[in-house]
C-alpha atoms as a PDB file:
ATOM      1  CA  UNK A   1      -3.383 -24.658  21.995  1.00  0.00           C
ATOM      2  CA  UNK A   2      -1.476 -27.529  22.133  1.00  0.00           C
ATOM      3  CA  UNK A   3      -1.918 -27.958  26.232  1.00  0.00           C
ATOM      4  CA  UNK A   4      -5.681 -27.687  25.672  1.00  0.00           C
ATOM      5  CA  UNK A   5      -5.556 -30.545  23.198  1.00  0.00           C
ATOM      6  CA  UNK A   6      -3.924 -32.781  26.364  1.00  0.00           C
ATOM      7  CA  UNK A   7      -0.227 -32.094  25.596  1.00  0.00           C
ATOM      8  CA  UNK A   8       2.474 -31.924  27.798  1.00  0.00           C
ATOM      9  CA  UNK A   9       4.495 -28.332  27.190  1.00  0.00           C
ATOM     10  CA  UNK A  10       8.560 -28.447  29.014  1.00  0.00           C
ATOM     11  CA  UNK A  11      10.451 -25.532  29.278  1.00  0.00           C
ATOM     12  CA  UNK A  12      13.604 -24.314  30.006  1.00  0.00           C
ATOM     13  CA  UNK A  13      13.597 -21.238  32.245  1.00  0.00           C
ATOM     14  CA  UNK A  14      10.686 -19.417  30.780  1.00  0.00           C
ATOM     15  CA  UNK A  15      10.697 -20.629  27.158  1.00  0.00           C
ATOM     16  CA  UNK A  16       8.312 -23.861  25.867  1.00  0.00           C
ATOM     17  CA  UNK A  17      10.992 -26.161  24.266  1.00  0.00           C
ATOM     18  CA  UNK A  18       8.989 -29.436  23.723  1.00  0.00           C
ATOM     19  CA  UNK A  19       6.167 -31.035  24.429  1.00  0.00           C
ATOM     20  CA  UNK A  20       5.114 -34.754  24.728  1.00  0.00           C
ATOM     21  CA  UNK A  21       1.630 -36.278  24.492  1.00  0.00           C
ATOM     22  CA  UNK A  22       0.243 -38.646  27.187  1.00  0.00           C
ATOM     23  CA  UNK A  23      -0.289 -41.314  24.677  1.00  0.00           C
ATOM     24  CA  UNK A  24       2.619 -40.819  22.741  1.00  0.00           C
ATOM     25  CA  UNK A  25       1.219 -39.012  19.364  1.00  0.00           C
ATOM     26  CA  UNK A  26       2.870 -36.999  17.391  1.00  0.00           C
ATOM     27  CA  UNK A  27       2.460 -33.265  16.328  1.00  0.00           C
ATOM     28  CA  UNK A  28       2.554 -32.564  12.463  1.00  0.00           C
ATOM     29  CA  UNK A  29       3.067 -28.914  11.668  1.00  0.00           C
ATOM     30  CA  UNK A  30       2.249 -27.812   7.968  1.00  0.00           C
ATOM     31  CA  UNK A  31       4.349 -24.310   7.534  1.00  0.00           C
ATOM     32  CA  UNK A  32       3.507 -21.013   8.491  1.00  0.00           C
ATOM     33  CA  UNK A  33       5.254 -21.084  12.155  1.00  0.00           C
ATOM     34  CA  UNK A  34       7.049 -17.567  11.474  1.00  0.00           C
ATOM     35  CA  UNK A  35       4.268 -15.499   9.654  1.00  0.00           C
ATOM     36  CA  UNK A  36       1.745 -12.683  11.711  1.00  0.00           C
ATOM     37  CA  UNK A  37       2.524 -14.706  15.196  1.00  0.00           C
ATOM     38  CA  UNK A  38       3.359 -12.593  18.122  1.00  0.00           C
ATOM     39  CA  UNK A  39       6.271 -14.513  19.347  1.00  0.00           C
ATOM     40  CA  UNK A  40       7.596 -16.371  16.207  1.00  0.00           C
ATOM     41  CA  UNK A  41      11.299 -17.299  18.255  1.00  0.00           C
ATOM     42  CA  UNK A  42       9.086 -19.162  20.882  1.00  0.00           C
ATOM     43  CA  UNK A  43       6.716 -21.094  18.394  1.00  0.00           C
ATOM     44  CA  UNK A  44      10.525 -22.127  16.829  1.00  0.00           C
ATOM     45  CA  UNK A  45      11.994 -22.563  19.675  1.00  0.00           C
ATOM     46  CA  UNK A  46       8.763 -25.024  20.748  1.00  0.00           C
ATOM     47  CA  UNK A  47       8.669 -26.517  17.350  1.00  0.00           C
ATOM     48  CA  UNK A  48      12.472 -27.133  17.102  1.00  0.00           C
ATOM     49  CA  UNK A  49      12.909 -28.974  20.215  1.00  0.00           C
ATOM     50  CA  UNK A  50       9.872 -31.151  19.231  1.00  0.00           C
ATOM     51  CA  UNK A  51      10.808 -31.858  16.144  1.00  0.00           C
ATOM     52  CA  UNK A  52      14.387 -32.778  17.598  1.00  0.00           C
ATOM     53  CA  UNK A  53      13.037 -34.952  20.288  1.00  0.00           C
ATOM     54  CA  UNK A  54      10.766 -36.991  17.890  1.00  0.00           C
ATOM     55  CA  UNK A  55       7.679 -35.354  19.065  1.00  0.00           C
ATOM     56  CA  UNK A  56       6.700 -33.786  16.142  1.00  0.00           C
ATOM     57  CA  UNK A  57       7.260 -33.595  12.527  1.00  0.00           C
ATOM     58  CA  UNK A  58       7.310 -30.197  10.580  1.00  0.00           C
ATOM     59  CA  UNK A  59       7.173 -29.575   7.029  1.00  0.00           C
ATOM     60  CA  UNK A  60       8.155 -25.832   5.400  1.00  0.00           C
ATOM     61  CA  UNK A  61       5.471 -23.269   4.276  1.00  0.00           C
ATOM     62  CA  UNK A  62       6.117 -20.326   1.969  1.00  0.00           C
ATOM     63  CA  UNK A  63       6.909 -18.124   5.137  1.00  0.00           C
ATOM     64  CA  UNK A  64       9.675 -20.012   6.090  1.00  0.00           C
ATOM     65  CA  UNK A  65      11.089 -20.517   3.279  1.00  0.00           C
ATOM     66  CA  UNK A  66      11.209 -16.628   2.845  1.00  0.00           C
ATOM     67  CA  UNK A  67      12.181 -15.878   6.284  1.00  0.00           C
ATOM     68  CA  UNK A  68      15.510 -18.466   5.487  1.00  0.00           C
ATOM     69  CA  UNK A  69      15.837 -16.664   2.284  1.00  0.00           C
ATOM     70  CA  UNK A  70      15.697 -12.672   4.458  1.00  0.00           C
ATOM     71  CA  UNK A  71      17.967 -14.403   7.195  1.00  0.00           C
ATOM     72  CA  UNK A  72      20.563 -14.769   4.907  1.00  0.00           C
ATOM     73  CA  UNK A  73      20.312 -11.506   3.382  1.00  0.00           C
ATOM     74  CA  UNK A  74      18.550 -12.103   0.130  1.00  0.00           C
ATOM     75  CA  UNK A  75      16.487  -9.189  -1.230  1.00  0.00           C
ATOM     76  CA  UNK A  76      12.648 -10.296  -0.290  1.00  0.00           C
ATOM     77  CA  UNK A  77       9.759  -8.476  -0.166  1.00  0.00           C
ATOM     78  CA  UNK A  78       8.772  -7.679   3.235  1.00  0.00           C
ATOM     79  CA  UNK A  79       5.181  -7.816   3.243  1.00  0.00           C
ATOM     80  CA  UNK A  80       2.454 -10.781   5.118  1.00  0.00           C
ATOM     81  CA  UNK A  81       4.067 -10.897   8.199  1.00  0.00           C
ATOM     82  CA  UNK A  82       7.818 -10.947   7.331  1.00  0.00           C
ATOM     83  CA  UNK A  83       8.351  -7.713   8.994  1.00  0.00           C
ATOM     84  CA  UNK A  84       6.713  -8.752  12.394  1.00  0.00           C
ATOM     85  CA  UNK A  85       8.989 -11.740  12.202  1.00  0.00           C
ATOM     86  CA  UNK A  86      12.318 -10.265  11.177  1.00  0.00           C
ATOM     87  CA  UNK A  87      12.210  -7.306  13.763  1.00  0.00           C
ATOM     88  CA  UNK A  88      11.234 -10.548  16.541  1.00  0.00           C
ATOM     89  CA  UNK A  89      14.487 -12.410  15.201  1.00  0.00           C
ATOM     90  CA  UNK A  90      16.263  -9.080  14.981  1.00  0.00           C
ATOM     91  CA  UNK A  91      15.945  -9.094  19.131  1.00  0.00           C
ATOM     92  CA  UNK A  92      17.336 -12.901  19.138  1.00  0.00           C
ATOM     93  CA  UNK A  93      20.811 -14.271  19.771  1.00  0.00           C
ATOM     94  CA  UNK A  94      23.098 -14.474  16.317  1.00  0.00           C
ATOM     95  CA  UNK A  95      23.211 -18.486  18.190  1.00  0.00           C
ATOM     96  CA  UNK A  96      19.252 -18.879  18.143  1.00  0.00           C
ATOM     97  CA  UNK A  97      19.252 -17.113  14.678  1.00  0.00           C
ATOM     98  CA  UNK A  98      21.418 -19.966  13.318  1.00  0.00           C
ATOM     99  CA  UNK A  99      19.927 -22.889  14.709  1.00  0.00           C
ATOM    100  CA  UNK A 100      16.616 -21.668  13.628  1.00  0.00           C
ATOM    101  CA  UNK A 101      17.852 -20.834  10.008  1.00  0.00           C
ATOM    102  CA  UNK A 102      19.602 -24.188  10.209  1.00  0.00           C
ATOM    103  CA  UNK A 103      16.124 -25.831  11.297  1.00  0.00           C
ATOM    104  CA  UNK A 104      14.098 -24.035   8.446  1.00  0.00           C
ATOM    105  CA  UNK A 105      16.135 -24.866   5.946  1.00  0.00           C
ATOM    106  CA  UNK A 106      16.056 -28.287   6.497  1.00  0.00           C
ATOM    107  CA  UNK A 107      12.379 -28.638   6.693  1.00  0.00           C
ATOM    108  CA  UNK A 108      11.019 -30.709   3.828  1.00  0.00           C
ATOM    109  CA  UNK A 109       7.987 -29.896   1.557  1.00  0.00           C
ATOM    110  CA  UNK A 110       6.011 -32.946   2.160  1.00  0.00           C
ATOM    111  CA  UNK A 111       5.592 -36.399   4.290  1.00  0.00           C
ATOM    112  CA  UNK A 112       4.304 -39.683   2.644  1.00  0.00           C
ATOM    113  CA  UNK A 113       3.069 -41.156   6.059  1.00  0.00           C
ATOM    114  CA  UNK A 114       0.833 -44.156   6.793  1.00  0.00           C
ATOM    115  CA  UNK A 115       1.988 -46.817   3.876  1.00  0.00           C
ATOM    116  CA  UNK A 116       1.419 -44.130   1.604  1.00  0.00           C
ATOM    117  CA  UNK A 117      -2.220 -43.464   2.482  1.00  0.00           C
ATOM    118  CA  UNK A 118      -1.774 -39.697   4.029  1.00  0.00           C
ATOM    119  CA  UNK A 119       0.153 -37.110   2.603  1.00  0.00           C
ATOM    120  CA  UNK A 120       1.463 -34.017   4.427  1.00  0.00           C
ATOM    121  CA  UNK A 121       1.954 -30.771   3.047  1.00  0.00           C
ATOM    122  CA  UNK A 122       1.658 -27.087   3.295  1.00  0.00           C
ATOM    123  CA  UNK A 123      -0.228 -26.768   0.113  1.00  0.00           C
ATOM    124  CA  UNK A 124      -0.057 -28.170  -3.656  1.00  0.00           C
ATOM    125  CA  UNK A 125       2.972 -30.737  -4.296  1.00  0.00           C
ATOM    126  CA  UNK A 126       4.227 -30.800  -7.960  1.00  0.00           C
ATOM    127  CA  UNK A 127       3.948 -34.445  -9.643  1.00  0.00           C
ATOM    128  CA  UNK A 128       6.270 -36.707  -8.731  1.00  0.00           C
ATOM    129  CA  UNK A 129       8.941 -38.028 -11.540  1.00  0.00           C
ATOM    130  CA  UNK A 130       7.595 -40.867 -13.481  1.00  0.00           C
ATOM    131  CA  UNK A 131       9.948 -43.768 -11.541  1.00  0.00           C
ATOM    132  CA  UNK A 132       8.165 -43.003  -8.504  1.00  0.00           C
ATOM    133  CA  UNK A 133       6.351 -45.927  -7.193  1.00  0.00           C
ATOM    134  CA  UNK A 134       2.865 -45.803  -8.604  1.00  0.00           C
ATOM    135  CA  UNK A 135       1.175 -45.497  -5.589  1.00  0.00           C
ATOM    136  CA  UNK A 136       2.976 -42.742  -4.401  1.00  0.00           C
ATOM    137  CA  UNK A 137       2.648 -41.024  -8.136  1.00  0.00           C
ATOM    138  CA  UNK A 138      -1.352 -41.262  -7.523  1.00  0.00           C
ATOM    139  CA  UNK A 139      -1.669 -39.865  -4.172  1.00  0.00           C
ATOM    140  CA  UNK A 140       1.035 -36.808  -5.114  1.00  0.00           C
ATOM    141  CA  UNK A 141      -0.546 -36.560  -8.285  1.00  0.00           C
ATOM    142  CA  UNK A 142      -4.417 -36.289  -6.794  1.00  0.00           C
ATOM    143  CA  UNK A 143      -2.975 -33.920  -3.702  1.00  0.00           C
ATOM    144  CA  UNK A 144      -1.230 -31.577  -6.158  1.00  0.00           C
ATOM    145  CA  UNK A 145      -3.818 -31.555  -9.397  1.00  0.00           C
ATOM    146  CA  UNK A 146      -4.808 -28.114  -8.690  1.00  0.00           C
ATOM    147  CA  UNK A 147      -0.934 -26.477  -8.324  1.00  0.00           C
ATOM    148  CA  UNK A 148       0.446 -24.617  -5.272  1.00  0.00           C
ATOM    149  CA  UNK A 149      -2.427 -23.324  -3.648  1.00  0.00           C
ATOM    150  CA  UNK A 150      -4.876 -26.360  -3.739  1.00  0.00           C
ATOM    151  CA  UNK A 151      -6.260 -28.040  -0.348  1.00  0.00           C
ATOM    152  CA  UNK A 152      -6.957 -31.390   0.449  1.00  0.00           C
ATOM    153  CA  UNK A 153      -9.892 -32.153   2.678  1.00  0.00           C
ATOM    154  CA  UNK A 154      -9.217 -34.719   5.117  1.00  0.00           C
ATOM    155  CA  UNK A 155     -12.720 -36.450   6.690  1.00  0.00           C
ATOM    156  CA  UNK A 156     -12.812 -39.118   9.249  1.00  0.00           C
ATOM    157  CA  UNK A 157     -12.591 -42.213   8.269  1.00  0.00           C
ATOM    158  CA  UNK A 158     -10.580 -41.619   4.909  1.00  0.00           C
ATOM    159  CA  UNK A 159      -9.313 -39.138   2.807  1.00  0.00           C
ATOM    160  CA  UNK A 160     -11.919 -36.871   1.061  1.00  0.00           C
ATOM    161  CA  UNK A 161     -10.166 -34.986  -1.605  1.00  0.00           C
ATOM    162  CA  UNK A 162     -12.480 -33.002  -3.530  1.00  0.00           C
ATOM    163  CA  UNK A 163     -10.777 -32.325  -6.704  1.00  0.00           C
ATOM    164  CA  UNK A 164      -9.830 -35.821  -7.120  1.00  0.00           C
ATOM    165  CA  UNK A 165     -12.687 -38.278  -7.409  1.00  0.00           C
ATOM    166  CA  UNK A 166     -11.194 -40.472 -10.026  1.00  0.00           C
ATOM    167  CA  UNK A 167      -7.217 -40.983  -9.021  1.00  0.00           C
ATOM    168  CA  UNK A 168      -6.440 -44.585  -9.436  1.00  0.00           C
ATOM    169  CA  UNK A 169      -5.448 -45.787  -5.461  1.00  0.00           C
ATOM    170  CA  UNK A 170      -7.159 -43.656  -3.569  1.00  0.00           C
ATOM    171  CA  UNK A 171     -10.130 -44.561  -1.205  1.00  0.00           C
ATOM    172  CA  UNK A 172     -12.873 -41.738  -1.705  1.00  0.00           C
ATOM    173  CA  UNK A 173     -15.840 -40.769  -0.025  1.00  0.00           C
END
């Protein structure tokens, strides 16, 4: 996918481990990497090394999180994928296991990107505290009003969230 959209995929030996964009933009994954994928160690291998090299930013999704949670032997329900993605990581180095439970873990739940006008997440964010900067409080506030599971449309030209005509802040279509 990412080759057809004009990107630049580097490997080592056989395996993707970044990729760069001709005009230097940047990837922004949104969570599910490990969940129903037929190779989840190469999308997190790819991911990984773009995220390290600045190429990319990545924030988690509920698989990962439960994939971290599996890896270090917490008992999950293995259902939606997990099991595909477990018995893949089973077949992995106890090296490339780390790193990649290392890597998930870290992942955050959300970007404020663009002065504040674009927020990235895998789904619903939870209100910010009160001190947060106002601006910030409105855009959180309108991405999350629906809980976990809402979506935010994006249209071009400016954000078109549908559940949030009237949040102080925020252009609207």
């Amino acid at each position: 996918m990412l080759a057809r959209l004009g990107w630049v995929i580097h490997y080592d030996d056989t395996a993707a481990v970044d990729a760069t964009h001709p005009e230097g933009r940047q990837a922004v994954f949104v969570g599910d990497l490990v969940d129903r994928g037929p190779d989840t160690p190469a999308v997190l291998r790819l991911v990984m090394g773009m995220v390290a090299s600045g190429n990319a930013l990545c924030v988690s999704g509920n698989p990962e999180a439960k994939l971290v949670r599996a890896l270090r032997g917490a008992k999950v329900t293995v259902s939606h994928g997990l099991a595909e993605s477990l018995e893949q990581m089973a077949a992995e180095s106890d090296d490339f296991n780390k790193q990649a439970l290392v890597f998930m873990d870290g992942l955050i739940s959300h970007y404020v990107l663009d002065d504040g006008l674009l927020v990235v997440a895998h789904a619903g964010l939870k209100e910010p505290a009160t001190d947060d900067p106002p601006a910030v409080f409105a855009r959180l506030r309108c991405t999350a009003r629906q809980g976990p599971a809402s979506r935010v449309r994006i249209r071009a030209g400016g954000v078109g969230d549908l559940w949030c005509a009237h949040a102080p802040g925020l252009p609207h279509p």
